[in-house]
N, C-alpha and C. Protein backbone atom coordinates (compact mmCIF):
# COMPACT_ATOMS: atom_id res chain seq x y z
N UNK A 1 -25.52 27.25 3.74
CA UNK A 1 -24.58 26.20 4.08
C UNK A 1 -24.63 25.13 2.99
N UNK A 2 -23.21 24.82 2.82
CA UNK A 2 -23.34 24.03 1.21
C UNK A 2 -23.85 22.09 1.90
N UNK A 3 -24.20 21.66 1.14
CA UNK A 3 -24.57 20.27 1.58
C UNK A 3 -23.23 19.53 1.10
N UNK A 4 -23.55 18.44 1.65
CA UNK A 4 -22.13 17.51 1.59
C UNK A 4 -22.78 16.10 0.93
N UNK A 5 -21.71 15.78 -0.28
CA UNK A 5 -22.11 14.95 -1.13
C UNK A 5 -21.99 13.12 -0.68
N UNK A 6 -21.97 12.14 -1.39
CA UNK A 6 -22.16 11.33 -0.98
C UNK A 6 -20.66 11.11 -0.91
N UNK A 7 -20.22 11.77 -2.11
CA UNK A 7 -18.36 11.43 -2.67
C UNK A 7 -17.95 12.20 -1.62
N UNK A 8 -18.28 13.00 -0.82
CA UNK A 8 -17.71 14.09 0.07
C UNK A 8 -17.44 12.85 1.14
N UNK A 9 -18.47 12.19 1.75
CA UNK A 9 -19.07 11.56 2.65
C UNK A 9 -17.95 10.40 2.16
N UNK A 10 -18.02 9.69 1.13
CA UNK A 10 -17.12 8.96 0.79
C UNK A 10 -15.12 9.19 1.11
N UNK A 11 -14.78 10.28 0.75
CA UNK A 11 -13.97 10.96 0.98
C UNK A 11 -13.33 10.63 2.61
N UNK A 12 -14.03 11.56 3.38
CA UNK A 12 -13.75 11.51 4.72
C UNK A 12 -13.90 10.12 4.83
N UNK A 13 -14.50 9.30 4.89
CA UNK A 13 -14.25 8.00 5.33
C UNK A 13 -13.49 7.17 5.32
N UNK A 14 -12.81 7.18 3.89
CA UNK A 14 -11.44 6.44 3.57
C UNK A 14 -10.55 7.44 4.15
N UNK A 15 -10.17 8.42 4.23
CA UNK A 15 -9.08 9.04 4.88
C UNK A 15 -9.43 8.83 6.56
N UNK A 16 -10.27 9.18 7.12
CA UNK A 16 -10.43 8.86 8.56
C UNK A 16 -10.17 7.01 8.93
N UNK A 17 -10.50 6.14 8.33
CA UNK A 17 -10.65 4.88 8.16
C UNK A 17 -9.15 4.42 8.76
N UNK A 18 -8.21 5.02 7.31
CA UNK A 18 -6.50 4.53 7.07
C UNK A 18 -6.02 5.15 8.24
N UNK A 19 -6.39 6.40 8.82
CA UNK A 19 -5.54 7.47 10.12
C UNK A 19 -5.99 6.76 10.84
N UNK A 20 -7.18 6.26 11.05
CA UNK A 20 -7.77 5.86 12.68
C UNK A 20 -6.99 4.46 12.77
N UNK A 21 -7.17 3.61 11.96
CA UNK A 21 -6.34 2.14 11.38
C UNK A 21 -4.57 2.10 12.00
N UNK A 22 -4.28 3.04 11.52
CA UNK A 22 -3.03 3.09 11.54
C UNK A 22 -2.80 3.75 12.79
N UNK A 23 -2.95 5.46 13.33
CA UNK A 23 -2.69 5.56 14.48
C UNK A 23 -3.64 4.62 15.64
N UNK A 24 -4.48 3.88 15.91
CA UNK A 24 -5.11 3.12 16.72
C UNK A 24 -3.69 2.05 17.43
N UNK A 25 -3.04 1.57 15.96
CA UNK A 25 -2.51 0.24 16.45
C UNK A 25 -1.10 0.70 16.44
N UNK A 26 -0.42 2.27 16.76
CA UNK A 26 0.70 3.00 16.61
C UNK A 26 1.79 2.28 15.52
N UNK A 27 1.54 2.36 14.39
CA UNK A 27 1.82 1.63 12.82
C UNK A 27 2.04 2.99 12.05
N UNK A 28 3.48 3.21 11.72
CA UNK A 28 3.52 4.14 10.53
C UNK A 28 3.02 3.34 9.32
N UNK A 29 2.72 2.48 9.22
CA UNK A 29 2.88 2.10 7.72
C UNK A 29 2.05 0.56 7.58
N UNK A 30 1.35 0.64 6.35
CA UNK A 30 0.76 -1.11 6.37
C UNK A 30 1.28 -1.43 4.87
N UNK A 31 1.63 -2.19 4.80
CA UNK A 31 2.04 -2.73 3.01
C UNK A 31 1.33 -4.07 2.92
N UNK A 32 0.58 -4.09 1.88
CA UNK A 32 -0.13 -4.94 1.26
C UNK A 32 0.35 -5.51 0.21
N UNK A 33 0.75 -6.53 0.07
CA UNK A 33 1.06 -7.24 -1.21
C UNK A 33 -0.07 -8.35 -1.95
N UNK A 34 -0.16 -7.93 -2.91
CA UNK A 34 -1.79 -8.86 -3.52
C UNK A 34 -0.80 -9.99 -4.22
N UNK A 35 -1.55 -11.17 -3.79
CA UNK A 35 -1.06 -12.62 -3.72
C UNK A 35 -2.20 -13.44 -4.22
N UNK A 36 -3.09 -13.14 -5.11
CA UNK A 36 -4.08 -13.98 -6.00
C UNK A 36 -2.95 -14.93 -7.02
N UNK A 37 -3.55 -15.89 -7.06
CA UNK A 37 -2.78 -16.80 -8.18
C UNK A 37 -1.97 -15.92 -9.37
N UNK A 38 -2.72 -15.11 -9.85
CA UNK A 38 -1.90 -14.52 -10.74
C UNK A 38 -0.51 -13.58 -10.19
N UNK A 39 -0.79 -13.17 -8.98
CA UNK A 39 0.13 -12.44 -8.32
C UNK A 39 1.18 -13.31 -8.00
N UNK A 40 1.00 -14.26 -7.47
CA UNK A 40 2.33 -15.36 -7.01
C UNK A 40 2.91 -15.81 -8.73
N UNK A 41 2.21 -16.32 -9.34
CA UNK A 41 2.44 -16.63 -11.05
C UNK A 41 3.94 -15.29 -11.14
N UNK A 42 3.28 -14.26 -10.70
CA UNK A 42 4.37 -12.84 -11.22
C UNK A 42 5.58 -12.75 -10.42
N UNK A 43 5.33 -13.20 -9.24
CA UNK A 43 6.55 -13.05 -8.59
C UNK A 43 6.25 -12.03 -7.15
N UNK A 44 5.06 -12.18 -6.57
CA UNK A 44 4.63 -11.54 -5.46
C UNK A 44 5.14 -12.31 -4.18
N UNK A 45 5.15 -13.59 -4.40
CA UNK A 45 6.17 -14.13 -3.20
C UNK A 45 7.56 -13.73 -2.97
N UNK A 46 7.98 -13.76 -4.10
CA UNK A 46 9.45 -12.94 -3.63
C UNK A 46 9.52 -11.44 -3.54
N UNK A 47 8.39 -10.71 -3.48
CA UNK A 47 8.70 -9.03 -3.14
C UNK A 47 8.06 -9.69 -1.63
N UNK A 48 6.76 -10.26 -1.58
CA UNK A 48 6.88 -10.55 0.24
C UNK A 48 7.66 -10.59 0.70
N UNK A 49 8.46 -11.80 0.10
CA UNK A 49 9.94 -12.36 1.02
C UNK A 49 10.80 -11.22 1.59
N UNK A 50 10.84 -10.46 0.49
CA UNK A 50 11.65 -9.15 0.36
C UNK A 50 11.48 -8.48 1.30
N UNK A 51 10.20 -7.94 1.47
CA UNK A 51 9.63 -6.93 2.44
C UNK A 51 9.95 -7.30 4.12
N UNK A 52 9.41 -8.85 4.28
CA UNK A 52 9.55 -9.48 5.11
C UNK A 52 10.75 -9.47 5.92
N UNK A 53 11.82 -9.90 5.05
CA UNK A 53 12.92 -10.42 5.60
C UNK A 53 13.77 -8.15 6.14
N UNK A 54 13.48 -7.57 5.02
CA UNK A 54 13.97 -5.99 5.69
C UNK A 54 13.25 -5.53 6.79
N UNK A 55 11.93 -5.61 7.11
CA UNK A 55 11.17 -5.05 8.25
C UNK A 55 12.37 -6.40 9.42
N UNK A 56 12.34 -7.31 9.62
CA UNK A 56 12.69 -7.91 10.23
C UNK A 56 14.43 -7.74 11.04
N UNK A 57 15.07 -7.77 9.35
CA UNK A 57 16.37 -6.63 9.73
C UNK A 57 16.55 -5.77 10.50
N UNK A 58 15.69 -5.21 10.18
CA UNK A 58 15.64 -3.51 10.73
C UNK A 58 15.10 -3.38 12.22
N UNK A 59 14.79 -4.47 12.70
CA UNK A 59 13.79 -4.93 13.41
C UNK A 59 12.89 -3.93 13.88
N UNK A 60 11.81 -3.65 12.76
CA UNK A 60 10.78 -2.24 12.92
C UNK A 60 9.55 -3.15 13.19
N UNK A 61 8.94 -2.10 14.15
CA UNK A 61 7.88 -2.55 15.31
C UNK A 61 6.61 -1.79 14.43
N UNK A 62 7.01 -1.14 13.80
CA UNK A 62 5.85 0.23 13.33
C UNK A 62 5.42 -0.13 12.07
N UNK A 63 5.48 -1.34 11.17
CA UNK A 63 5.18 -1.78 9.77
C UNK A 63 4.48 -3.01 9.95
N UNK A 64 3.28 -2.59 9.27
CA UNK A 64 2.21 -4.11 9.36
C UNK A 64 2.66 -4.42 7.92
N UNK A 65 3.21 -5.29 7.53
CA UNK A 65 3.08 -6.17 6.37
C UNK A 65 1.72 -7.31 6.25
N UNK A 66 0.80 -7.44 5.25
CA UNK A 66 -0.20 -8.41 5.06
C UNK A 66 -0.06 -8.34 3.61
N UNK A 67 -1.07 -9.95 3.30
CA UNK A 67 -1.34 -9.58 1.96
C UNK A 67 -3.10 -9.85 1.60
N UNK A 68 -2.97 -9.85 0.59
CA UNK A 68 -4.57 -10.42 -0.20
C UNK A 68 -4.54 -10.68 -1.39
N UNK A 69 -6.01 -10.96 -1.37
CA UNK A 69 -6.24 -11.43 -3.06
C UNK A 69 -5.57 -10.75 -4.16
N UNK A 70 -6.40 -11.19 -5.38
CA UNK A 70 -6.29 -10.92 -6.63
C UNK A 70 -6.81 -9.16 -6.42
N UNK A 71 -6.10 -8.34 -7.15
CA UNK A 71 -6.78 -7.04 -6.73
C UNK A 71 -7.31 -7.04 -8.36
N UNK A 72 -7.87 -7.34 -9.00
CA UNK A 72 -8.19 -7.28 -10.59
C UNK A 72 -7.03 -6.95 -11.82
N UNK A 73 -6.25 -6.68 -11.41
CA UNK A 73 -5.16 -6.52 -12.88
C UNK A 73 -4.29 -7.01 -12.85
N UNK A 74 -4.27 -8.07 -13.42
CA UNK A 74 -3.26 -9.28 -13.30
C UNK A 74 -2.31 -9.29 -14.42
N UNK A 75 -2.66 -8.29 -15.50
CA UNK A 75 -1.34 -7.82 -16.24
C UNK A 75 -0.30 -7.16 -15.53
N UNK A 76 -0.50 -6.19 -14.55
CA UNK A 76 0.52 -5.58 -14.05
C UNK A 76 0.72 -5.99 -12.83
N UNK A 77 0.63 -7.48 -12.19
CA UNK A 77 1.44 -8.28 -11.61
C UNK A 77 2.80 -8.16 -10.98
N UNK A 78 3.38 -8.29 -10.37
CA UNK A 78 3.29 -8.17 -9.03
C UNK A 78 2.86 -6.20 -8.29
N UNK A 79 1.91 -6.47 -7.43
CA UNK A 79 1.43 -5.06 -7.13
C UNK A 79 1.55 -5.39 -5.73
N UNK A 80 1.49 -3.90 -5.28
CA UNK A 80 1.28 -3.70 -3.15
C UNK A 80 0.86 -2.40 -3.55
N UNK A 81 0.11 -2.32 -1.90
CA UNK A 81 -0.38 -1.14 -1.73
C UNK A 81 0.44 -0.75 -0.79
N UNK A 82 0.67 0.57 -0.68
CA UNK A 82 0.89 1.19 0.68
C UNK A 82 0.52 2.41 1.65
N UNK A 83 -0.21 2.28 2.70
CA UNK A 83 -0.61 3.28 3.19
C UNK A 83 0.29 3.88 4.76
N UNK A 84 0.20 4.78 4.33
CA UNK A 84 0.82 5.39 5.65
C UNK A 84 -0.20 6.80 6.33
N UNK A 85 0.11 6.63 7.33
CA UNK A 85 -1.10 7.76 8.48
C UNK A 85 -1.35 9.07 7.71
N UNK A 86 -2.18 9.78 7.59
CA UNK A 86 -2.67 10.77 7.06
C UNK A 86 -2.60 10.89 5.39
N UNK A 87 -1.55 9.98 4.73
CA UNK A 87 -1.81 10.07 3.29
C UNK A 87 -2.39 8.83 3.12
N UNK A 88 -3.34 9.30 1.50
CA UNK A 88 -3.61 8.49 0.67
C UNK A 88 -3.44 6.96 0.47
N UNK A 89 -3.62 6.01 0.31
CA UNK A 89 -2.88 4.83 0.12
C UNK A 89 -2.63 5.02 -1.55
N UNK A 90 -1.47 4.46 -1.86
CA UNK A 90 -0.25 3.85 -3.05
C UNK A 90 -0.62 3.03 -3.54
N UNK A 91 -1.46 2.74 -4.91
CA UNK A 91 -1.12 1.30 -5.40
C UNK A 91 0.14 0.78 -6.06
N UNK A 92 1.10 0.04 -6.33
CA UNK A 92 2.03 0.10 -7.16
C UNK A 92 2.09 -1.35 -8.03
N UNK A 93 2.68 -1.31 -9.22
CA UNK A 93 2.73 -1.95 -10.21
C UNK A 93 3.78 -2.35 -11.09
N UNK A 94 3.87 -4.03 -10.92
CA UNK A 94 5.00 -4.34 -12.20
C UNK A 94 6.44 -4.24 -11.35
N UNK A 95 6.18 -5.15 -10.23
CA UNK A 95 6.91 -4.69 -9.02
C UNK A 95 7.90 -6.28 -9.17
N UNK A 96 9.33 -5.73 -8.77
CA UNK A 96 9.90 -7.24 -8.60
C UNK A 96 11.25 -6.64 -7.30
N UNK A 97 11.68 -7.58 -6.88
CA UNK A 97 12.21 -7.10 -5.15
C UNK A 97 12.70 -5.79 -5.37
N UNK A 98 13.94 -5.42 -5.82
CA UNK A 98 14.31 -4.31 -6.18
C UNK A 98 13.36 -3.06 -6.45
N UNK A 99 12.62 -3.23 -7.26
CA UNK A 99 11.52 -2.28 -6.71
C UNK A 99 11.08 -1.75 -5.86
N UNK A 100 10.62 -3.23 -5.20
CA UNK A 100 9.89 -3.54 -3.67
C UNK A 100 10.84 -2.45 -2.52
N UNK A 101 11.93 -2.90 -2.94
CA UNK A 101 13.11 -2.60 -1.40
C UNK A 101 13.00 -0.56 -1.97
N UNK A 102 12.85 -0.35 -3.15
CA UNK A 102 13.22 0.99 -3.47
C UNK A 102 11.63 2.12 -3.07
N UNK A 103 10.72 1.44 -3.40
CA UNK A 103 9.61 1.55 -2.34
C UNK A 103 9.99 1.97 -0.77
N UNK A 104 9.82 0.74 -0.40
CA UNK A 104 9.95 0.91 1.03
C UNK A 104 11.30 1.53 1.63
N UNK A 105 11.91 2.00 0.89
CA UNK A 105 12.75 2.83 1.42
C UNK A 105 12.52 4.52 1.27
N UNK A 106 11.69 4.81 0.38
CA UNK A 106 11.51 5.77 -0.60
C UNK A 106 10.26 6.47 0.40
N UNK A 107 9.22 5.32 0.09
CA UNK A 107 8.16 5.83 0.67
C UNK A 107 7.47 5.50 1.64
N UNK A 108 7.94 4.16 2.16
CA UNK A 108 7.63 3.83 4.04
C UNK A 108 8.39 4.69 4.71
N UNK A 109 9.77 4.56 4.70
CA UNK A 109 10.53 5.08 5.62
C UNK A 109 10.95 6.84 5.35
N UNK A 110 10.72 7.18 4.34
CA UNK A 110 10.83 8.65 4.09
C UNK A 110 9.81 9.56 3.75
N UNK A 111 8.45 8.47 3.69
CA UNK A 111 6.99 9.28 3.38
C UNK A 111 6.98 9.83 1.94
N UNK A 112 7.94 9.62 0.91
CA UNK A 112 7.44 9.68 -0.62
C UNK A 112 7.49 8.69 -1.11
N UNK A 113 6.03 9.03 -1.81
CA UNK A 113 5.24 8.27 -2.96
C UNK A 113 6.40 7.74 -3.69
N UNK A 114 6.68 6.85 -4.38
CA UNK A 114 7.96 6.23 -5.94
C UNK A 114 6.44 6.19 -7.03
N UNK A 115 6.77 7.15 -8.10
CA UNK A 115 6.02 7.93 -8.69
C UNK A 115 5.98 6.77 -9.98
N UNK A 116 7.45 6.51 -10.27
CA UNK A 116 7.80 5.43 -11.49
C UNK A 116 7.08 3.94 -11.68
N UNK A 117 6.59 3.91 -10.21
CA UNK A 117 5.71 2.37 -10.13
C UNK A 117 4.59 2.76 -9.72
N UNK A 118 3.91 3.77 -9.33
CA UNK A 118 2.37 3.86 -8.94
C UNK A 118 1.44 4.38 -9.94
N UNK A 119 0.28 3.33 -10.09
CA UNK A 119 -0.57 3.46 -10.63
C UNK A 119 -1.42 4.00 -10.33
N UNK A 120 -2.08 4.45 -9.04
CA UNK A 120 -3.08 5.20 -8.68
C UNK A 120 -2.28 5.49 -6.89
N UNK A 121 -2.80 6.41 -6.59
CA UNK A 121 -2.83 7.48 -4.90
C UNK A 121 -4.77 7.34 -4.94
N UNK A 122 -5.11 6.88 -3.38
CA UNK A 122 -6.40 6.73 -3.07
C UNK A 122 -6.83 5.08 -3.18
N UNK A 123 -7.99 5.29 -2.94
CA UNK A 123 -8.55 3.68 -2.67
C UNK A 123 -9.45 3.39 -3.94
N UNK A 124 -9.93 2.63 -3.87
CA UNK A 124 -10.77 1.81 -5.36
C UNK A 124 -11.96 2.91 -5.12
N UNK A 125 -12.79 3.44 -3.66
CA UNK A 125 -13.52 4.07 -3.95
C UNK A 125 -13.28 5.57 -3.81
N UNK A 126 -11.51 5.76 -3.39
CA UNK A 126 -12.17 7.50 -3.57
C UNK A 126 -10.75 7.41 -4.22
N UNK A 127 -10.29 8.61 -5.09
CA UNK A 127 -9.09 8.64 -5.80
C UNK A 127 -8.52 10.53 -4.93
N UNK A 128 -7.51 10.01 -5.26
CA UNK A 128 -7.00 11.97 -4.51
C UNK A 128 -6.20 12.02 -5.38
């Protein structure tokens, strides 16, 4: 019987973590927008706004919008993450509303990745 690594161990955790997260609080979808000084500097308040004001439109019950810090790369300014139930989370990059809205149409509401703005699929500690 093969042993299971720490990255293995790592693995399952972030994927069980985002599924349990998300189906727990019946949420297709969480979007994160990173809002560290340098992020607002780029223009991360207005992809919030953005995000904000369409979930609201739409009036969808199933999208957690939040944000946070500085995620470390403040050259490629304005960024969000996005995770949805059983996949990977999305980082994306160099984002301004139009983007934002082509995202969340792309890949909240139709479950694909927008390939042209993501910088990494997976979390800071496990990559897929």
């Amino acid at each position: 019987m093969a042993k299971i690594s720490i990255q293995d161990l790592k693995k399952i955790k972030e994927k069980e973590k985002t599924r349990m997260f998300l189906r727990e609080g019946s949420f297709r979808a969480k979007i994160t927008v990173h809002m560290g000084t340098c992020g607002i500097a780029a223009g991360a308040r207005e992809v919030m706004t953005t995000l904000r004001d369409v979930i609201a439109e739409r009036e969808l019950t199933d999208v957690i919008l939040t944000n946070s810090g500085c995620a470390g790369l403040c050259a490629k300014e304005p960024m969000m993450t996005v995770e949805l139930a059983d996949q990977p989370p999305v980082k994306y990059v160099s984002l301004d509303k139009n983007k934002a809205l082509r995202i969340f149409n792309e890949h909240v509401l139709e479950g694909r990745a927008v390939e042209d703005y993501a910088l990494a699929r997976g979390s800071e500690t496990v990559a897929t």
